[in-house]
N, C-alpha and C. Protein backbone atom coordinates (compact mmCIF):
# COMPACT_ATOMS: atom_id res chain seq x y z
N UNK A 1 -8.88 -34.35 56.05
CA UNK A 1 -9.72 -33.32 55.47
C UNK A 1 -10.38 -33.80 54.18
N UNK A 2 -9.61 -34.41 53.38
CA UNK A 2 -10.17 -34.97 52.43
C UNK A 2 -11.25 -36.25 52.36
N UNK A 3 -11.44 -36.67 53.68
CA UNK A 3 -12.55 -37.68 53.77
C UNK A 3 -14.04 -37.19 54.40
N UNK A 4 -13.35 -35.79 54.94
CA UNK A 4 -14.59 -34.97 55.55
C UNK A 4 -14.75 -34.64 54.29
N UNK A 5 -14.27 -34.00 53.55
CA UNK A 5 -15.18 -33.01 52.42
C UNK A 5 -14.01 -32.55 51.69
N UNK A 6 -13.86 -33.63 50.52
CA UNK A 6 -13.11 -33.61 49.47
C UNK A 6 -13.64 -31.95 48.98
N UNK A 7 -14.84 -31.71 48.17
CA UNK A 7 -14.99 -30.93 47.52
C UNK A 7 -14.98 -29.60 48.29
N UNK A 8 -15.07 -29.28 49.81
CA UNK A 8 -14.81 -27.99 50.53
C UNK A 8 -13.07 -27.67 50.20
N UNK A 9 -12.12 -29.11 50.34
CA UNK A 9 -10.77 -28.89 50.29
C UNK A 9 -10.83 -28.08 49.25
N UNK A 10 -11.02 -28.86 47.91
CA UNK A 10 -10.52 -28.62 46.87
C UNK A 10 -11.14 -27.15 46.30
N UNK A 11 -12.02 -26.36 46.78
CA UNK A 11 -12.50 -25.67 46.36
C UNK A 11 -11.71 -24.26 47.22
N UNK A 12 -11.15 -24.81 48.44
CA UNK A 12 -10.43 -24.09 49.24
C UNK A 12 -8.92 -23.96 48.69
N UNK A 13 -8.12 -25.18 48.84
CA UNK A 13 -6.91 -24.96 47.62
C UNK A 13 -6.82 -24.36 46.68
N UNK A 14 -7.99 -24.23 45.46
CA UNK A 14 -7.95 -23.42 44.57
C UNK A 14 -7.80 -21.95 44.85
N UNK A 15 -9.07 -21.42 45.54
CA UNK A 15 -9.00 -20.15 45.69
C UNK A 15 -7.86 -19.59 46.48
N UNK A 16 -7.10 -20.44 47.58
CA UNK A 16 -6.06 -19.91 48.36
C UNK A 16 -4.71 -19.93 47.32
N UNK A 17 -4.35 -21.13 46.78
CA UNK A 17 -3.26 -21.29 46.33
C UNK A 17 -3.17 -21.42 45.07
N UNK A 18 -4.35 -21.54 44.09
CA UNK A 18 -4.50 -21.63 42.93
C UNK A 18 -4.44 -23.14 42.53
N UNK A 19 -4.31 -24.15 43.17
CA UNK A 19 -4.11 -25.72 42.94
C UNK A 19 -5.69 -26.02 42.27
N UNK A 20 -5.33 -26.65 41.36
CA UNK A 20 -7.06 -27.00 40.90
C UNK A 20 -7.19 -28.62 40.79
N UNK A 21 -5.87 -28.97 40.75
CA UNK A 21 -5.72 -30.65 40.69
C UNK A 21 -4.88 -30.55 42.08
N UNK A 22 -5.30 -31.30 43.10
CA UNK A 22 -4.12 -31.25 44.76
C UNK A 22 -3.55 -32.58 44.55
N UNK A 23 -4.04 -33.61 43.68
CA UNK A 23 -3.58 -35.29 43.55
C UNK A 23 -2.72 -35.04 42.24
N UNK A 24 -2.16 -33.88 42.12
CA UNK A 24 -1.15 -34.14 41.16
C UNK A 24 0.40 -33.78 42.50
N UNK A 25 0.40 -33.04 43.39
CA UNK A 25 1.23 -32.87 44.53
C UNK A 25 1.62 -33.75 45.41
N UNK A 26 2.67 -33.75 45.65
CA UNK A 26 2.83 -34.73 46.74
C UNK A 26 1.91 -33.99 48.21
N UNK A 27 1.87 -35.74 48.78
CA UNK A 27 0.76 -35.86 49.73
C UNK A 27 0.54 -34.73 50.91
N UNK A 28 2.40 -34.99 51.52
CA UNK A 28 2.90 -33.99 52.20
C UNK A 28 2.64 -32.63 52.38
N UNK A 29 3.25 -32.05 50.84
CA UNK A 29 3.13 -30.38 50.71
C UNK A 29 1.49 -30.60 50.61
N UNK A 30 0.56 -31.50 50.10
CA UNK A 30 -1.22 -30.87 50.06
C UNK A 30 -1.36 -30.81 51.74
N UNK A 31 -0.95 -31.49 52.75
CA UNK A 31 -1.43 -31.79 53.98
C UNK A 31 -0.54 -30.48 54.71
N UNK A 32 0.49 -30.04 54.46
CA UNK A 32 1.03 -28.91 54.82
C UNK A 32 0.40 -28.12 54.48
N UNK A 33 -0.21 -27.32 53.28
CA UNK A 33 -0.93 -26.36 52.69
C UNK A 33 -2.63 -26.57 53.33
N UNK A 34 -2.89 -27.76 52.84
CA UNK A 34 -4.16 -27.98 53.72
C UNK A 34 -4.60 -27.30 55.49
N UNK A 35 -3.51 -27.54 56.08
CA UNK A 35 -3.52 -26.86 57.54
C UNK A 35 -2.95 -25.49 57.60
N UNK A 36 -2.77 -25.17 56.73
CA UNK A 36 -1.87 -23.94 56.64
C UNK A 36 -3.02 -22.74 56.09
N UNK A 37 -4.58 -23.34 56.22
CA UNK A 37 -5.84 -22.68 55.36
C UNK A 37 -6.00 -21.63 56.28
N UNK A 38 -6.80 -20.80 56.18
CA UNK A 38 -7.37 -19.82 57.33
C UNK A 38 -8.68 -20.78 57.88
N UNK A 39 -8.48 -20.08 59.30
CA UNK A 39 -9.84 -20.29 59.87
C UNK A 39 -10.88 -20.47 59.49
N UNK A 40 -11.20 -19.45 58.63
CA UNK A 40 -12.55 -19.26 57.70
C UNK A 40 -12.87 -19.83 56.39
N UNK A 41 -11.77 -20.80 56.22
CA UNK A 41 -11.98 -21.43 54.77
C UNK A 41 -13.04 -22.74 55.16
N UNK A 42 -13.62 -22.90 53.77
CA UNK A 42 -15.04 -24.28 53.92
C UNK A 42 -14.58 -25.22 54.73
N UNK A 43 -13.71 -25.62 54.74
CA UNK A 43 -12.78 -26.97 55.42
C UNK A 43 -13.17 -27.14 57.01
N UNK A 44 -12.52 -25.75 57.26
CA UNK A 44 -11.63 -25.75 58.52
C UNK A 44 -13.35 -25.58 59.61
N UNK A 45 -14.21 -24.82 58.47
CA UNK A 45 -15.93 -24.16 59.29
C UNK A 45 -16.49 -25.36 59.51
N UNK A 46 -16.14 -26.41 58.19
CA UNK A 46 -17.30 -27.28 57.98
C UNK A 46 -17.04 -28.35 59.51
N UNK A 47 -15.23 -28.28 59.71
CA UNK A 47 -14.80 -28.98 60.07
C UNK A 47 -15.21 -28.98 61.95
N UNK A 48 -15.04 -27.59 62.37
CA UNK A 48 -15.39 -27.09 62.97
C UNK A 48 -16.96 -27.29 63.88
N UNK A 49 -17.77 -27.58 63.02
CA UNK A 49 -18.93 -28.42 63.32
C UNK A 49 -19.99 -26.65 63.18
N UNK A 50 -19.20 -25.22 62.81
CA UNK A 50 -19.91 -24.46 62.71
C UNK A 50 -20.61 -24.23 61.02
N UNK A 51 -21.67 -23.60 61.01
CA UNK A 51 -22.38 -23.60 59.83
C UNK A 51 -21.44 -22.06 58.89
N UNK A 52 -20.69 -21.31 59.52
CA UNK A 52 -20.41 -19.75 59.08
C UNK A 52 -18.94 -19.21 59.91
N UNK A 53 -18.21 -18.76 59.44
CA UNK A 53 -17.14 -18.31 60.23
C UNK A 53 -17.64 -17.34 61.46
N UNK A 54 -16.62 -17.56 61.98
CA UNK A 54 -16.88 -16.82 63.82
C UNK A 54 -17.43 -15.25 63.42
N UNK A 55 -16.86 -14.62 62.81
CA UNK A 55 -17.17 -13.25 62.89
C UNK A 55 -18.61 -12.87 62.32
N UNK A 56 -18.95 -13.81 61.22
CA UNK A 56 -20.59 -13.57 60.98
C UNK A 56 -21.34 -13.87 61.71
N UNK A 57 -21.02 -14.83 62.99
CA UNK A 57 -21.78 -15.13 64.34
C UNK A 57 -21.57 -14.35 65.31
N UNK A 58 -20.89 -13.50 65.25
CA UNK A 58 -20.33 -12.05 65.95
C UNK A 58 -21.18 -10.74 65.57
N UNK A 59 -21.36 -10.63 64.47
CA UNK A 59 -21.58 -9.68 63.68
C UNK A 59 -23.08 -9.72 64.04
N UNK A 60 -23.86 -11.05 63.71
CA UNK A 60 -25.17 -11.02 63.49
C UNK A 60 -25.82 -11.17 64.77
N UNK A 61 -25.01 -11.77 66.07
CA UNK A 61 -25.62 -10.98 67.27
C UNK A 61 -25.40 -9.59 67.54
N UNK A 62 -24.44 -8.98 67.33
CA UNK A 62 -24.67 -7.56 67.75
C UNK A 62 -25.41 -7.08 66.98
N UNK A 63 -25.57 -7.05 66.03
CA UNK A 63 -27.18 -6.31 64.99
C UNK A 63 -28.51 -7.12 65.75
N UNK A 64 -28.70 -8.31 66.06
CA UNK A 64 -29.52 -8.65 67.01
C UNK A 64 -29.80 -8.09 68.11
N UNK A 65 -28.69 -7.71 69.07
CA UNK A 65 -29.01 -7.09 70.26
C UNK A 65 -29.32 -5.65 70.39
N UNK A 66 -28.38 -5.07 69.04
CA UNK A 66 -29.08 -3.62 68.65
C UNK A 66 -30.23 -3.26 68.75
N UNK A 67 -30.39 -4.53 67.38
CA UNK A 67 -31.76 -4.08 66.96
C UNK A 67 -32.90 -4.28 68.15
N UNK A 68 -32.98 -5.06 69.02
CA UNK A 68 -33.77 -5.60 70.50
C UNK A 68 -33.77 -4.14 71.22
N UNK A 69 -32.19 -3.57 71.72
CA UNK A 69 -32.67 -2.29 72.22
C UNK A 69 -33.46 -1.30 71.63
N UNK A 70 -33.33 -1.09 70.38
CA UNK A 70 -33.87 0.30 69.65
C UNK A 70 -35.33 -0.29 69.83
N UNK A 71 -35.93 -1.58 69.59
CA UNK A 71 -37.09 -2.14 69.70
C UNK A 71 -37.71 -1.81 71.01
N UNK A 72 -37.07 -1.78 72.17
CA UNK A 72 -37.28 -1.86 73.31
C UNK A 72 -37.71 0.07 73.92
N UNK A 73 -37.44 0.58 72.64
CA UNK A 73 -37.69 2.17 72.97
C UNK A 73 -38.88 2.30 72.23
N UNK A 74 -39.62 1.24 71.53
CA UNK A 74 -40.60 2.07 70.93
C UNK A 74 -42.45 1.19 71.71
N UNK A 75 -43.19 2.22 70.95
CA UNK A 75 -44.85 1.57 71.09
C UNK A 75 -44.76 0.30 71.16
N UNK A 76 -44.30 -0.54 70.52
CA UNK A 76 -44.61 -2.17 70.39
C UNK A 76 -43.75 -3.04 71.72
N UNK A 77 -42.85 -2.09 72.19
CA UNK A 77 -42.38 -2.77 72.93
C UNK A 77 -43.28 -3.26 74.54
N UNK A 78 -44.11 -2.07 74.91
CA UNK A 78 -44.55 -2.00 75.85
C UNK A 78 -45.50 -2.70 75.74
N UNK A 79 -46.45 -2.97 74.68
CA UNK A 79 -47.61 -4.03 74.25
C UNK A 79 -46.76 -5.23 74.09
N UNK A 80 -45.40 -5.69 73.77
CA UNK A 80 -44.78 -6.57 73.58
C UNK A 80 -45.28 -7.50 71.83
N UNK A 81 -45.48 -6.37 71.45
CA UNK A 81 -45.70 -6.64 69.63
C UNK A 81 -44.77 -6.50 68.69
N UNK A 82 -44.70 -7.13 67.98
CA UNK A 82 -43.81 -6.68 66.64
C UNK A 82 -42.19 -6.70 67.17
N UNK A 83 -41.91 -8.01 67.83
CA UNK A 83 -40.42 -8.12 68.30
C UNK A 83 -39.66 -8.71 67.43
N UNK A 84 -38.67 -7.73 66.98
CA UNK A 84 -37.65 -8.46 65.92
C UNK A 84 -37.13 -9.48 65.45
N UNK A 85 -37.15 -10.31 64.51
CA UNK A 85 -37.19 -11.79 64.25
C UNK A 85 -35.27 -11.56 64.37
N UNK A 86 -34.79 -12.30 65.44
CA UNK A 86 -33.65 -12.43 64.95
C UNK A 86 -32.56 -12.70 63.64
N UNK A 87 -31.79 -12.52 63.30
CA UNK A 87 -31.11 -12.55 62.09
C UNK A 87 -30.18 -13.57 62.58
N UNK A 88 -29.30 -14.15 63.39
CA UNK A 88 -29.02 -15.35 63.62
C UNK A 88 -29.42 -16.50 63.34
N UNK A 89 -30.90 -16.20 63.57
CA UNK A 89 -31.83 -17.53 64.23
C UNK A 89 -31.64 -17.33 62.42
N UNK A 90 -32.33 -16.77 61.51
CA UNK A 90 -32.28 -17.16 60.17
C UNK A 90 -31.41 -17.66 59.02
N UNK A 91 -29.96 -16.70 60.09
CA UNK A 91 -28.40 -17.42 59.08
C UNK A 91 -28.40 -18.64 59.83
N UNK A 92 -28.68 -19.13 60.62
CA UNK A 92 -28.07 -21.07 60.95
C UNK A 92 -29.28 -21.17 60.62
N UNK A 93 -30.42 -21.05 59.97
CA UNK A 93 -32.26 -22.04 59.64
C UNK A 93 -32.42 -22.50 60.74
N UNK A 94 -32.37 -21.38 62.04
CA UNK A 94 -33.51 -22.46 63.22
C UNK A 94 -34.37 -21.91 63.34
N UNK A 95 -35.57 -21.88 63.82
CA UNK A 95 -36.49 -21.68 63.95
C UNK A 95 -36.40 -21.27 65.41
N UNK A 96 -37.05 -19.95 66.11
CA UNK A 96 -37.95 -19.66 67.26
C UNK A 96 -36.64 -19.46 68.27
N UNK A 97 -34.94 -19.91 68.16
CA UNK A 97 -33.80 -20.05 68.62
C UNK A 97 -33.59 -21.61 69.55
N UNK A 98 -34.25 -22.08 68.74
CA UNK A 98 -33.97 -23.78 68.33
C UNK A 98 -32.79 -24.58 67.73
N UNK A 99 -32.23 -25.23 67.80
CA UNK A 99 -31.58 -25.95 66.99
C UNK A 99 -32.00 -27.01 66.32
N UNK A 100 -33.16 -26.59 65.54
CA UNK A 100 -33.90 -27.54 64.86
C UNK A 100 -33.80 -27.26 63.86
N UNK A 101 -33.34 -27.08 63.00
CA UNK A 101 -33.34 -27.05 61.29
C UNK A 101 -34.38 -26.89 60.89
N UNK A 102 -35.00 -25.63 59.66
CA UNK A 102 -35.97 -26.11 58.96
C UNK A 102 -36.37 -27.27 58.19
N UNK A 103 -37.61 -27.75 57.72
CA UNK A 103 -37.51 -28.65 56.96
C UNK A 103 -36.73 -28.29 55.57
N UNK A 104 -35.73 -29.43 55.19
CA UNK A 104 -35.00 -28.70 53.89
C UNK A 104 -35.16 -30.39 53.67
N UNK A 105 -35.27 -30.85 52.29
CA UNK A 105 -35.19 -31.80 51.39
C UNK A 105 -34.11 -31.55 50.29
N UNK A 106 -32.96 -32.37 50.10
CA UNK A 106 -32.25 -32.29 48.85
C UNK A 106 -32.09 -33.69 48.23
N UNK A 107 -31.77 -33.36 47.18
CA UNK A 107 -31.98 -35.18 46.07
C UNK A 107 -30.66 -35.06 45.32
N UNK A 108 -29.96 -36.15 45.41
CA UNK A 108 -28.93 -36.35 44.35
C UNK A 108 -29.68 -36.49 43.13
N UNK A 109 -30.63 -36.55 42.55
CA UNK A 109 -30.76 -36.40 41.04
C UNK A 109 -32.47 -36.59 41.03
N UNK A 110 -32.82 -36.12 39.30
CA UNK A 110 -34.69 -36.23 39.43
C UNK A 110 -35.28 -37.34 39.52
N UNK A 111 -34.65 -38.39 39.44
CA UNK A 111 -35.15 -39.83 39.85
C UNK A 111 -35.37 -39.77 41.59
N UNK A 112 -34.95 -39.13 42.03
CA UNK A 112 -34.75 -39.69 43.52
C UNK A 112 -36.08 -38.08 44.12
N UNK A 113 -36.07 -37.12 43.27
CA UNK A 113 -37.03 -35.78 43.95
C UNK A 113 -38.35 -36.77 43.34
N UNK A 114 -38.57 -37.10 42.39
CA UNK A 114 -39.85 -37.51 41.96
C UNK A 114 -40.51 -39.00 42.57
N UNK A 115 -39.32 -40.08 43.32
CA UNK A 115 -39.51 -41.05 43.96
C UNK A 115 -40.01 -40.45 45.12
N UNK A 116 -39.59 -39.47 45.77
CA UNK A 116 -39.98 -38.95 46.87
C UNK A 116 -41.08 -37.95 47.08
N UNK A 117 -41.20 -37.66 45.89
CA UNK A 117 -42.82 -36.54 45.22
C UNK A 117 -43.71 -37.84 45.41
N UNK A 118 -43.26 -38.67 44.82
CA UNK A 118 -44.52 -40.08 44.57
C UNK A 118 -45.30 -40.41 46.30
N UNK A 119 -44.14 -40.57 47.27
CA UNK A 119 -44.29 -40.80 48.40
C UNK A 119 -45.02 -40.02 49.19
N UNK A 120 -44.83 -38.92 49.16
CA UNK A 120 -45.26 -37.85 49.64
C UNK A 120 -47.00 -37.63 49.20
N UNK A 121 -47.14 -37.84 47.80
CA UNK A 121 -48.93 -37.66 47.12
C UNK A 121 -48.89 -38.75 47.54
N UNK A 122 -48.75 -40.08 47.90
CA UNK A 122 -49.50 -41.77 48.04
C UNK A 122 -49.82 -42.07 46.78
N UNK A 123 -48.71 -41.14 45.37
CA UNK A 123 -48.83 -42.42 44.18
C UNK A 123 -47.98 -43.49 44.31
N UNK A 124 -48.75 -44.05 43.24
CA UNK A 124 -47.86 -45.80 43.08
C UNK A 124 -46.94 -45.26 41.91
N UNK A 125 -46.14 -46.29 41.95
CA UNK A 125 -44.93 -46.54 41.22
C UNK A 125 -45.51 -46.30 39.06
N UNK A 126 -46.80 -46.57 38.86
CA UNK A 126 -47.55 -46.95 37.69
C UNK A 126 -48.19 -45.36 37.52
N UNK A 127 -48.14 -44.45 38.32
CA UNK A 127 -48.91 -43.13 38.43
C UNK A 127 -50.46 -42.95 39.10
């Protein structure tokens, strides 16, 4: 767990057990406590390969499919206008019910957003 995502552990230990240092414990009791997390802790989701615990993917289709029927009783439905943007499709960022990710850009630091600003306009390195 700690090579997947040191900082999901440690942020999970804290809030469960109050540990704020886990490398002051022996290895054992952290790897006992470590599996001993809930389902729904950063670790276990990230680990999981899901973006959100099960029940908010529960939750946000049935308000999806709700919302589709009540849609399905009114004017727009019969013109087939104004059909509810799913709320799924927006908590995982896919687009259209894709598994395509929006475009998202992140930078470990402003040297690396502005190297990539440069790239992006076709400046040179000199401005």
């Amino acid at each position: 767990m700690v090579i997947f995502d040191e900082d999901a552990l440690i942020c999970d230990m804290a809030e469960t057990y109050g540990i704020f240092n886990m490398y002051d414990l022996p290895a054992q009791l952290v790897a006992i406590l470590a599996v001993g997390l809930r389902d729904d802790s950063r670790i276990k989701i990230k680990m999981s390969g899901m973006k959100m615990d099960f029940q908010k993917y529960i939750l946000a289709a049935l308000f999806d499919k709700v919302n589709w029927l009540c849609w399905t009783k009114t004017k727009d439905a019969t013109h087939g206008t104004h059909v509810p943007e799913r709320i799924l499709d927006l908590l995982l960022q896919t687009k259209a019910g894709t598994d395509k990710p929006d475009d998202l850009m992140v930078f470990e630091s402003p040297d690396a957003f502005e190297e990539a600003r440069r790239k992006m306009l076709g400046e040179t390195q000199d401005g």
